[in-house]
Every structure is written in structure tokens, then in C-alpha cells.
Protein backbone atom coordinates (compact mmCIF):
# COMPACT_ATOMS: atom_id res chain seq x y z
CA UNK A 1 -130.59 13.69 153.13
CA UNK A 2 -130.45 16.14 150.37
CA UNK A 3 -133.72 17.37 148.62
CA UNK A 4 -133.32 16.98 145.16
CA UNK A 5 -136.21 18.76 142.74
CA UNK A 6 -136.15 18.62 138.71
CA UNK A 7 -138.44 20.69 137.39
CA UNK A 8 -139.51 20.50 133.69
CA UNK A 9 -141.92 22.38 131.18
CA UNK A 10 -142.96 20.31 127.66
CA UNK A 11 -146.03 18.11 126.82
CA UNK A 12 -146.53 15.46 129.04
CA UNK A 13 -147.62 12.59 126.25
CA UNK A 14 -143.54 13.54 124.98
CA UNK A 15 -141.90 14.41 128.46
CA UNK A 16 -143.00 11.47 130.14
CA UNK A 17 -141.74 9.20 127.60
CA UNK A 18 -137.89 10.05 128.77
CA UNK A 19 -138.86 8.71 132.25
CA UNK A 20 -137.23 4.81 132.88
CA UNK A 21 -140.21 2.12 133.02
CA UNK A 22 -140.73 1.00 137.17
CA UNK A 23 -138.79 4.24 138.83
CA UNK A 24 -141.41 6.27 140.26
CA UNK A 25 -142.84 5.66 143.72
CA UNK A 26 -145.65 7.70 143.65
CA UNK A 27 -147.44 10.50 141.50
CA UNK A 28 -150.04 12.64 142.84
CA UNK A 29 -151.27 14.96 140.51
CA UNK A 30 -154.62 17.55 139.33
CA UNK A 31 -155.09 18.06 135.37
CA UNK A 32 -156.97 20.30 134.41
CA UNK A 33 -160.80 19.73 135.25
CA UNK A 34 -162.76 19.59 131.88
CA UNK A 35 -163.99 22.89 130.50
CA UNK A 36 -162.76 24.41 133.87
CA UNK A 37 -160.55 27.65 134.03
CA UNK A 38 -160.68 28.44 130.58
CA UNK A 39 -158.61 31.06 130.67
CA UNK A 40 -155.97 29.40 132.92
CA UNK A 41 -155.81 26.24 131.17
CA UNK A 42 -157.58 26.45 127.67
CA UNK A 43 -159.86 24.36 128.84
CA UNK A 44 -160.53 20.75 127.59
CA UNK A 45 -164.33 19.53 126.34
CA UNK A 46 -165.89 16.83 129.25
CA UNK A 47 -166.39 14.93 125.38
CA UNK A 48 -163.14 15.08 124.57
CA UNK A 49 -161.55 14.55 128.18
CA UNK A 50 -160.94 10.70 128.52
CA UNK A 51 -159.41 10.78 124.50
CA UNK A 52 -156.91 13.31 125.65
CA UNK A 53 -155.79 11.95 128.89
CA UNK A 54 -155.87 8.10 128.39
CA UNK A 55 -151.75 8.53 126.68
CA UNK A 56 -150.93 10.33 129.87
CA UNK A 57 -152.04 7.55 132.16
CA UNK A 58 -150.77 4.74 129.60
CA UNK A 59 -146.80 6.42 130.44
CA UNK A 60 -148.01 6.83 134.37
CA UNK A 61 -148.82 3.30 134.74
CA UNK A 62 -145.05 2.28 132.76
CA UNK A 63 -143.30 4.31 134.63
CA UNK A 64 -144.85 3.79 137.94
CA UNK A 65 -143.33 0.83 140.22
CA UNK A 66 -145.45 -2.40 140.97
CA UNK A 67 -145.48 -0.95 144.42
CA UNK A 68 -146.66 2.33 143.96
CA UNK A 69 -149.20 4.68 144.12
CA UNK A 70 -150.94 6.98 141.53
CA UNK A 71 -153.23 9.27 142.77
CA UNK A 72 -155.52 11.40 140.76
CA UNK A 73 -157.51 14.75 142.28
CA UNK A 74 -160.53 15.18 139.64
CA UNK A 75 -164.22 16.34 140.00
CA UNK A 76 -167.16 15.54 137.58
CA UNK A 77 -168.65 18.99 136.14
CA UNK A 78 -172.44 20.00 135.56
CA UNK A 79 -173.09 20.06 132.04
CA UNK A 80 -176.57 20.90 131.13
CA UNK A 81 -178.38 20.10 134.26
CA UNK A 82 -176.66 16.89 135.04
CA UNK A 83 -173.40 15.51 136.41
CA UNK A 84 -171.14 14.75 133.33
CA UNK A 85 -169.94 11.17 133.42
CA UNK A 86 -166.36 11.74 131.91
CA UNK A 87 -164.24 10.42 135.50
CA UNK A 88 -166.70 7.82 135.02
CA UNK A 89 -165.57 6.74 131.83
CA UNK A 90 -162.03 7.88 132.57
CA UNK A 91 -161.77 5.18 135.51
CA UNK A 92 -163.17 2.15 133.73
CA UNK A 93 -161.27 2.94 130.51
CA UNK A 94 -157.58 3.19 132.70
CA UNK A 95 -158.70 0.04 134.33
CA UNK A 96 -158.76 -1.67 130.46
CA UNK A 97 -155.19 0.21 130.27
CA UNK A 98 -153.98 -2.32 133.78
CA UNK A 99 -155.16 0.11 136.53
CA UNK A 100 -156.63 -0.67 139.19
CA UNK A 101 -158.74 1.46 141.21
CA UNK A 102 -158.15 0.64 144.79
CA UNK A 103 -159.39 2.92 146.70
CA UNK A 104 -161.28 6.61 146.91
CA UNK A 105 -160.79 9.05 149.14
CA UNK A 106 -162.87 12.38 149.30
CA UNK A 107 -161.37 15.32 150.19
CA UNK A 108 -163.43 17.74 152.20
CA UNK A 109 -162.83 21.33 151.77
CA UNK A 110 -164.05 22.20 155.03
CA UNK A 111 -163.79 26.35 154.51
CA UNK A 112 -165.59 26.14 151.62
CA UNK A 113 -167.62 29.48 151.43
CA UNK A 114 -171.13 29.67 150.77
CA UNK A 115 -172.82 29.54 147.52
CA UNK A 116 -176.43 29.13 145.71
CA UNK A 117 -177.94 27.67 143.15
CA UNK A 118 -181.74 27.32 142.14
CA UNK A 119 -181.51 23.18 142.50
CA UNK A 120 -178.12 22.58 143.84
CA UNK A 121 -175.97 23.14 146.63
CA UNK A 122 -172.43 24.26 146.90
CA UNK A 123 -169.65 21.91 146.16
CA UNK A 124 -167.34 21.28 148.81
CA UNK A 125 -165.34 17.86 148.60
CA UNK A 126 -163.32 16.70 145.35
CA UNK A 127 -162.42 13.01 144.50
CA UNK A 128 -158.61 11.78 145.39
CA UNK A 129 -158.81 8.34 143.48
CA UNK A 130 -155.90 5.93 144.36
CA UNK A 131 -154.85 3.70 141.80
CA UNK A 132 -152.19 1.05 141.68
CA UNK A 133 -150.94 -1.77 139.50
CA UNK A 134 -150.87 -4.54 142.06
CA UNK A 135 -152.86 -5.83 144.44
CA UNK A 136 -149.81 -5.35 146.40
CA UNK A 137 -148.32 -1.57 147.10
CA UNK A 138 -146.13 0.59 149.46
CA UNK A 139 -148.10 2.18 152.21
CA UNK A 140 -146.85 3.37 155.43
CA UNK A 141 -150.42 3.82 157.33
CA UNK A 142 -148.72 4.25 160.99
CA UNK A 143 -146.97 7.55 159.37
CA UNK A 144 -150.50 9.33 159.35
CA UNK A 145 -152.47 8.30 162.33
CA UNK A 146 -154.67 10.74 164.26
CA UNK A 147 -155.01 10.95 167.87
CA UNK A 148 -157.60 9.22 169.22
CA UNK A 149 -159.75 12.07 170.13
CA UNK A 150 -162.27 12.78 172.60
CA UNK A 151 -165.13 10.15 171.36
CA UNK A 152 -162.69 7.32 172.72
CA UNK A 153 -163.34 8.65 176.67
CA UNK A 154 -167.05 7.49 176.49
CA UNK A 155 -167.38 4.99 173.77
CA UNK A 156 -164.08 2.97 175.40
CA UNK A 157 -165.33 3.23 179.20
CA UNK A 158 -168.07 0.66 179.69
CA UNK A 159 -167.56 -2.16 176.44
CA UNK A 160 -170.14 -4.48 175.82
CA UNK A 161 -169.90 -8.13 175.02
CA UNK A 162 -169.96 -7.38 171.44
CA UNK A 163 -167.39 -4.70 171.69
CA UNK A 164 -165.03 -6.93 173.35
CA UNK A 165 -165.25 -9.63 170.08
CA UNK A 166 -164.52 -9.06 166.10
CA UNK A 167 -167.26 -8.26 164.79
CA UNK A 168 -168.39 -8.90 161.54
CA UNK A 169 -169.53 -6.77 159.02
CA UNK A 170 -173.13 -7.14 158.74
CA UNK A 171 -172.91 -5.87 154.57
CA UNK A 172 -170.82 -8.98 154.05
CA UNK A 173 -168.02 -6.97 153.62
CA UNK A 174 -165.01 -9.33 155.15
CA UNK A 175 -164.27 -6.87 157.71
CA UNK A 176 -164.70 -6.70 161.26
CA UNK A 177 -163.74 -4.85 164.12
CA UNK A 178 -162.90 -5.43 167.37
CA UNK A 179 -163.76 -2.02 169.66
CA UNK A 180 -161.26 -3.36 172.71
CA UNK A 181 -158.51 -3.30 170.29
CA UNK A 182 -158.53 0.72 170.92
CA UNK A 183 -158.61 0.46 174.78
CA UNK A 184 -155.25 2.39 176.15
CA UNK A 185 -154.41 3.72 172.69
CA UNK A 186 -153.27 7.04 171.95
CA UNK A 187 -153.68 7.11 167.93
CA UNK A 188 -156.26 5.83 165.35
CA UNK A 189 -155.90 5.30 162.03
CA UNK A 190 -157.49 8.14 159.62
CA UNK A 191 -160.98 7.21 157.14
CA UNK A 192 -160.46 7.87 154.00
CA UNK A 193 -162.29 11.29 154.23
CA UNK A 194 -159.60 14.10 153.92
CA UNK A 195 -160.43 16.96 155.91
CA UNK A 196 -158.47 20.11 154.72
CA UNK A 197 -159.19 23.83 153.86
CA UNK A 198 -158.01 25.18 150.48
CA UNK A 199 -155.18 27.79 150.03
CA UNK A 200 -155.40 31.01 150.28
CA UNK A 201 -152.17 32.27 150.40
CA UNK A 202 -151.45 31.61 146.95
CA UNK A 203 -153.35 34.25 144.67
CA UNK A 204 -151.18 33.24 141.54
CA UNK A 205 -152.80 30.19 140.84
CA UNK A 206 -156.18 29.41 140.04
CA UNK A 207 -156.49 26.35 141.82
CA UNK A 208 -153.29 25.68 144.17
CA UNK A 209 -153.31 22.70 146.37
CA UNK A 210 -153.31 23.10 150.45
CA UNK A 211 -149.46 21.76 151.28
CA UNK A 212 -151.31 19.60 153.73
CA UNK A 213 -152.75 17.11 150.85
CA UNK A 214 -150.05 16.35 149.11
CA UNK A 215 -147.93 15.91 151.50
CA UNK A 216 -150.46 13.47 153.63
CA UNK A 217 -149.83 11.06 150.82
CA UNK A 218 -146.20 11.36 150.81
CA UNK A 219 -146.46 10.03 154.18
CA UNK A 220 -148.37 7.57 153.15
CA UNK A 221 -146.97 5.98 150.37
CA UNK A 222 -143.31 6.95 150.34
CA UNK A 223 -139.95 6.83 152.75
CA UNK A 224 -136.67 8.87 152.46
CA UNK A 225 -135.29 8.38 148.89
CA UNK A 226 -138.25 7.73 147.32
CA UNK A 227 -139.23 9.36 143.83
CA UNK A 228 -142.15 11.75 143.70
CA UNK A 229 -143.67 12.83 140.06
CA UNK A 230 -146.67 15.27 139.60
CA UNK A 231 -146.91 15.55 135.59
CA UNK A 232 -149.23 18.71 136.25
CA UNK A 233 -147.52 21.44 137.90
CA UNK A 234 -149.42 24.37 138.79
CA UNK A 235 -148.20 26.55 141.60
CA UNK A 236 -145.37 24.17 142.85
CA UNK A 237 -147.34 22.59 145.98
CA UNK A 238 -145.77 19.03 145.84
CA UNK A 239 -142.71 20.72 145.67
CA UNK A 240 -143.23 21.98 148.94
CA UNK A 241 -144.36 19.44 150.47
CA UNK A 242 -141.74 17.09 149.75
CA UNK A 243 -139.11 19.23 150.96
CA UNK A 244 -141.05 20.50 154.14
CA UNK A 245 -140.59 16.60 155.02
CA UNK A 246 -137.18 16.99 154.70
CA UNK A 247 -136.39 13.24 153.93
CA UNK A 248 -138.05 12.90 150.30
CA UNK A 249 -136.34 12.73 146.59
CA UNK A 250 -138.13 14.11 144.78
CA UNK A 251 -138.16 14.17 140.88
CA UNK A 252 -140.56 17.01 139.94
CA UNK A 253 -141.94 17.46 136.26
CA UNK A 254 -143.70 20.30 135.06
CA UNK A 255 -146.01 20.10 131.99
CA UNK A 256 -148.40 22.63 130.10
């Protein structure tokens, strides 16, 4: 199949509002952080944030399907001496706007170089928050399994009673698991802990995406023909991605 790319450059609040309600399949996307890269972005107050990008999501969840995906990469800043609560706010005021948040995954820079500070430590994982208008949605979870790795060689050779029976969660949680399941099993399902090192080829970008996040998703939540959208367009990652795939549509937009 053809890989087909559009590529635009306007406001998003206006650009998005060309884009037919229920046509995309999935948007993965990273705004601008608040007050970060100032001289990259022009930076946006961690006050101010949630006012500015609450019309962005309101066009995201139109134009997204019922079955599909949104997934927004965003980090809390320190502002004097405390963790800011804007993504806070930002979460429960898109879930007013019909989103829900379904699910959180962390993504865990794992070259992330050292660093010190007189009473905290370094960060090194960012927030990848799924959210989706439907209990309902896409998702492909065979597409991204692991192999089962060497933990299964001991923990799979002598299976207790328990092991052999679905066991409950003892939080109350509704879910169980049933260790046997796994016996004879090449591949595992992933956690929802991302493990991927930044880029570092790119040195034109401030903050590019690794190819390898973006396009874990795309496995996940789309098949060949499906539209892609990422409203914030840095360095052209999801770009990339989709077309290293070789079997994704993808309808690119590109706002400043």
C-alpha cells in the first residue's frame, strides 16, 4: 500500500477545524510542555496551560473515531519548589469535555544521563496518557508482544497449586491471573511501562521523539489504511514511523 503523508503549518484551534468529525484513528502527539523551551516554543505559563489547550482537545475528541485512540506525551514542571498541577487539571477538565482517560502509560527514558539537584533527583520517565471516547476502542495488543524472556525458565518450571488457578486480585481489582496460562509460550504481552532511550541523532530539534514510541502505538491502535494525526509536529518522528511500517495512511498535520 502506498504511504500517503499531508503535512500542514497554521494554528491548530483553525487547522483542525477543516478535519471531517469521526475520521481519525489515532493521534499521538507532544505540545509544548508549559514554560519549557522558551526559545523553541515561546513558551506557555503552567497558569495559563489548560485555557490554551482545552479548544485543541475539544476538535481532537470531534474528529477522533468512537474507536480510537488519543494519546497525549506531557510532564508536570517544578514551579517554585513543587510539582505544578496543570496535567492535573488538564485531565479532569478534558474528561468534562467527553474524554475519558483510560489508561497511563509511563515512558522510561532509560539513557537518561545523570543530573543533581539539592532535593531532587533527575527526571527520567514522561507520562503517555491514553484517552478515548468509548469504553470501547481499536487495539491490536498481539501486534506488540515481547518475548517471554528469561524469568519464564524458573518461575514456569515447578508451578504451585495457586499458580495453576486464576487468581484473584487481592486489591479487589477484578483481575486475576492464571501463571499456567504462560507455560509453552513464546511471547507476553508488554506493561504499560515504555522502555525507550531518547534520540540523539536528531540535533535540530529540541525535543524529538525516539521513532520507537510512536510507532509502538501505531501498532497498537491502528491497521493498514488507518489515519494517523499528530497536531504538533516537531522534527517529523510520526512521520517516520508510519512509513517505516510500511502499511499505514497516514494524514500528517503540522501546527506552530
Amino acid at each position: 500500500m502506498k504511504i500517503r503523508s499531508k503535512l500542514y503549518l497554521g494554528d491548530a484551534k483553525e487547522e483542525l477545524r477543516k478535519i471531517e468529525s469521526n475520521t481519525v484513528d489515532l493521534i499521538v502527539t507532544s505540545p509544548p510542555y508549559a514554560d519549557s523551551r522558551n526559545h523553541t516554543y515561546g513558551g506557555i505559563k503552567p497558569n495559563q496551560y489548560v485555557e490554551w489547550f482545552l479548544p485543541i482537545t475539544y476538535e481532537l475528541l470531534r474528529i477522533l473515531k468512537p474507536t480510537g485512540t488519543f494519546i497525549l506525551n506531557i510532564k508536570e514542571k517544578v514551579v517554585n519548589g513543587e510539582r505544578h498541577t496543570y496535567v492535573i487539571e488538564l485531565i479532569l477538565e478534558m474528561r468534562k469535555q467527553g474524554w475519558m482517560w483510560t489508561e497511563e502509560f509511563i515512558w522510561h527514558k532509560k539513557n537518561c544521563y545523570p543530573g543533581k539537584w539539592p532535593n531532587r533527583f533527575r527526571d527520567a520517565w514522561e507520562r503517555l496518557l491514553q484517552f478515548n471516547k468509548n469504553k470501547q476502542f481499536t487495539m491490536y495488543q498481539e501486534a506488540v508482544m515481547l518475548p517471554m524472556g528469561d524469568w519464564s525458565k524458573a518461575r514456569l518450571r515447578n508451578l504451585s497449586e495457586i499458580d495453576k488457578l486464576r487468581d484473584n486480585s487481592k486489591v479487589g481489582s477484578g483481575f486475576g491471573k492464571n501463571v499456567s496460562n504462560w507455560v509453552g509460550r513464546d511471547k507476553v504481552y508488554p506493561t504499560n511501562v515504555i522502555h525507550s532511550a531518547t534520540e540523539c541523532g536528531n540535533r535540530n530539534h529540541s525535543a524529538t521523539f525516539p521513532e520507537a514510541l510512536p510507532e509502538w502505538f501505531i501498532k497498537l491502535f491502528t491497521k493498514e489504511g488507518d489515519m494517523v494525526l499528530d497536531p504538533f509536529m516537531g522534527s517529523g518522528t510520526h512521520n517516520t514511523s508510519c512509513a517505516k511500517n510500511e502499511k499505514k495512511f497516514y494524514w500528517y498535520r503540522n501546527y506552530s
